[in-house]
Structure formats: C-alpha cells, structure tokens
C-alpha atoms as a PDB file:
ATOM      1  CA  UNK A   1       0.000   0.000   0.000  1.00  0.00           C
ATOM      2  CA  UNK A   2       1.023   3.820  -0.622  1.00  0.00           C
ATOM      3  CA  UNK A   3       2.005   6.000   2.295  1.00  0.00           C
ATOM      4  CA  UNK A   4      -0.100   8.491   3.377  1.00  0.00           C
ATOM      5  CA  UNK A   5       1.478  11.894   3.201  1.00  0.00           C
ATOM      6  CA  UNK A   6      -0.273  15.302   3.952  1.00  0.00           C
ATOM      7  CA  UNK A   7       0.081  17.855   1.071  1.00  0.00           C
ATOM      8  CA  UNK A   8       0.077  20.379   3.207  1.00  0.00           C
ATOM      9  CA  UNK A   9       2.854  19.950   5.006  1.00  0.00           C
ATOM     10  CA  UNK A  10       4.980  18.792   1.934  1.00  0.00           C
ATOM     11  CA  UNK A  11       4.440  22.285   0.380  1.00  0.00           C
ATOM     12  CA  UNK A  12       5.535  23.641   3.738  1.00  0.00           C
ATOM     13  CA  UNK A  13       8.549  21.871   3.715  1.00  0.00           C
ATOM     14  CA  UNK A  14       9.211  22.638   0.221  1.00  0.00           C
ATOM     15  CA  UNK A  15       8.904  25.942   0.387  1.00  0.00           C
ATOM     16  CA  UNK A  16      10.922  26.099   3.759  1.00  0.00           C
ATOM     17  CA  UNK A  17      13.672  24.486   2.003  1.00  0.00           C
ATOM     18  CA  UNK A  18      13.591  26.980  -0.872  1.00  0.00           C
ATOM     19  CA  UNK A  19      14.025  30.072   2.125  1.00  0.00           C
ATOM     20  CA  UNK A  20      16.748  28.101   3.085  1.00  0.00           C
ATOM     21  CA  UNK A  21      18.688  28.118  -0.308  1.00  0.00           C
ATOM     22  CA  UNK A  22      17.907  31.504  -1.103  1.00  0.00           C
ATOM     23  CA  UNK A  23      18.919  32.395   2.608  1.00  0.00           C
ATOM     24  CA  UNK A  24      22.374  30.270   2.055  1.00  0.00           C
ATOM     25  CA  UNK A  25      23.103  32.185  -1.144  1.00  0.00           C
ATOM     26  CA  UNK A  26      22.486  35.754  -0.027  1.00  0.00           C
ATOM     27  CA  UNK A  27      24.816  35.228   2.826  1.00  0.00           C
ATOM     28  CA  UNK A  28      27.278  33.724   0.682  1.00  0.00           C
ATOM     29  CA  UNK A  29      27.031  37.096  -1.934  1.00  0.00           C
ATOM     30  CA  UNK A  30      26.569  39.335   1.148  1.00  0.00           C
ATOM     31  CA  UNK A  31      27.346  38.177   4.240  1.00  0.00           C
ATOM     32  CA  UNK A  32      30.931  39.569   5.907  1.00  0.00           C
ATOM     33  CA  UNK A  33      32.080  38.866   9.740  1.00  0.00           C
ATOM     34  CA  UNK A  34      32.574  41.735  11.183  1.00  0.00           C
ATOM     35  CA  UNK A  35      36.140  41.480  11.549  1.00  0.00           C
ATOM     36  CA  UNK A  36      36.405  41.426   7.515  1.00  0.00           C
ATOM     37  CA  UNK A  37      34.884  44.822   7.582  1.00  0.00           C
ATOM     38  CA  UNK A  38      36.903  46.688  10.375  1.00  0.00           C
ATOM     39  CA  UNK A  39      39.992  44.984   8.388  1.00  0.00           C
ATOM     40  CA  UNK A  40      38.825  46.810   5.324  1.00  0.00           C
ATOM     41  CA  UNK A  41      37.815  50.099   7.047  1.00  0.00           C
ATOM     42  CA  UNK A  42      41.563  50.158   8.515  1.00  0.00           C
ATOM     43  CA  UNK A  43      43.274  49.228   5.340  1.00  0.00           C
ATOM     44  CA  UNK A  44      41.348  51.892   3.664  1.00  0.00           C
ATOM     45  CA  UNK A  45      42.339  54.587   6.344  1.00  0.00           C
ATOM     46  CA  UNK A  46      46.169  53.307   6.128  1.00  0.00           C
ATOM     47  CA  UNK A  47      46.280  53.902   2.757  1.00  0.00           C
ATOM     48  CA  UNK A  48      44.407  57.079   2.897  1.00  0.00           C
ATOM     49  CA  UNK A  49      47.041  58.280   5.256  1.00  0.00           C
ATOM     50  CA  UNK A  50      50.252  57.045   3.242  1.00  0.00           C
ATOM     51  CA  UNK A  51      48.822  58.987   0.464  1.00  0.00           C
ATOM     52  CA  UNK A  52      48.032  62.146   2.413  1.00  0.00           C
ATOM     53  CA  UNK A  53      52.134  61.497   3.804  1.00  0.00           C
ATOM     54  CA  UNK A  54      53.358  61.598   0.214  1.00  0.00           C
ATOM     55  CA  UNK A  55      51.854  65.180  -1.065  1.00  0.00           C
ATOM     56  CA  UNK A  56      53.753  67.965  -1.056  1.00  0.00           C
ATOM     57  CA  UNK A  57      52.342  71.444   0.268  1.00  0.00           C
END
C-alpha cells in the first residue's frame, strides 16, 4: 500500500527548504564577519594616510 502523506505539510517543507537556499546564497554574496569589515575600514584609512604622507604642500 502507498504512504499516506499530507500535502500540506509537503508544500511547507518545500517551500521552507527553498528560504533556506535563497537564505544560504544571499549570505554567501553578502554576508561579511565583522572582523572582515573593520579589516577593510583600517586598510582603507592606512592607505588614505600614506597617500596624504606623500603630497607635497
């Protein structure tokens, strides 16, 4: 004999399974720790001060 299933709860599932995916990839294309971005915000000052070092008044 077949197994009874409820529909409902398959679409659920499905559907909870496509957030998830969608979820996964956004963090993957977006998602940065926090240490990432203060590394970045201090590499960017750095080099804004080696450049302000090298002008000449």
């Amino acid at each position: 004999m077949a197994e009874i299933v409820n529909l409902k709860k398959l679409r659920k599932d499905k559907a909870r399974r496509e957030r998830e995916r969608e979820a996964e990839a956004n963090r993957l294309r977006f998602g940065r720790t926090k240490a990432q971005k203060a590394a970045d915000k201090q590499a960017k000052q750095r080099e804004g001060r080696s450049i302000d070092d090298k002008k000449l008044d």
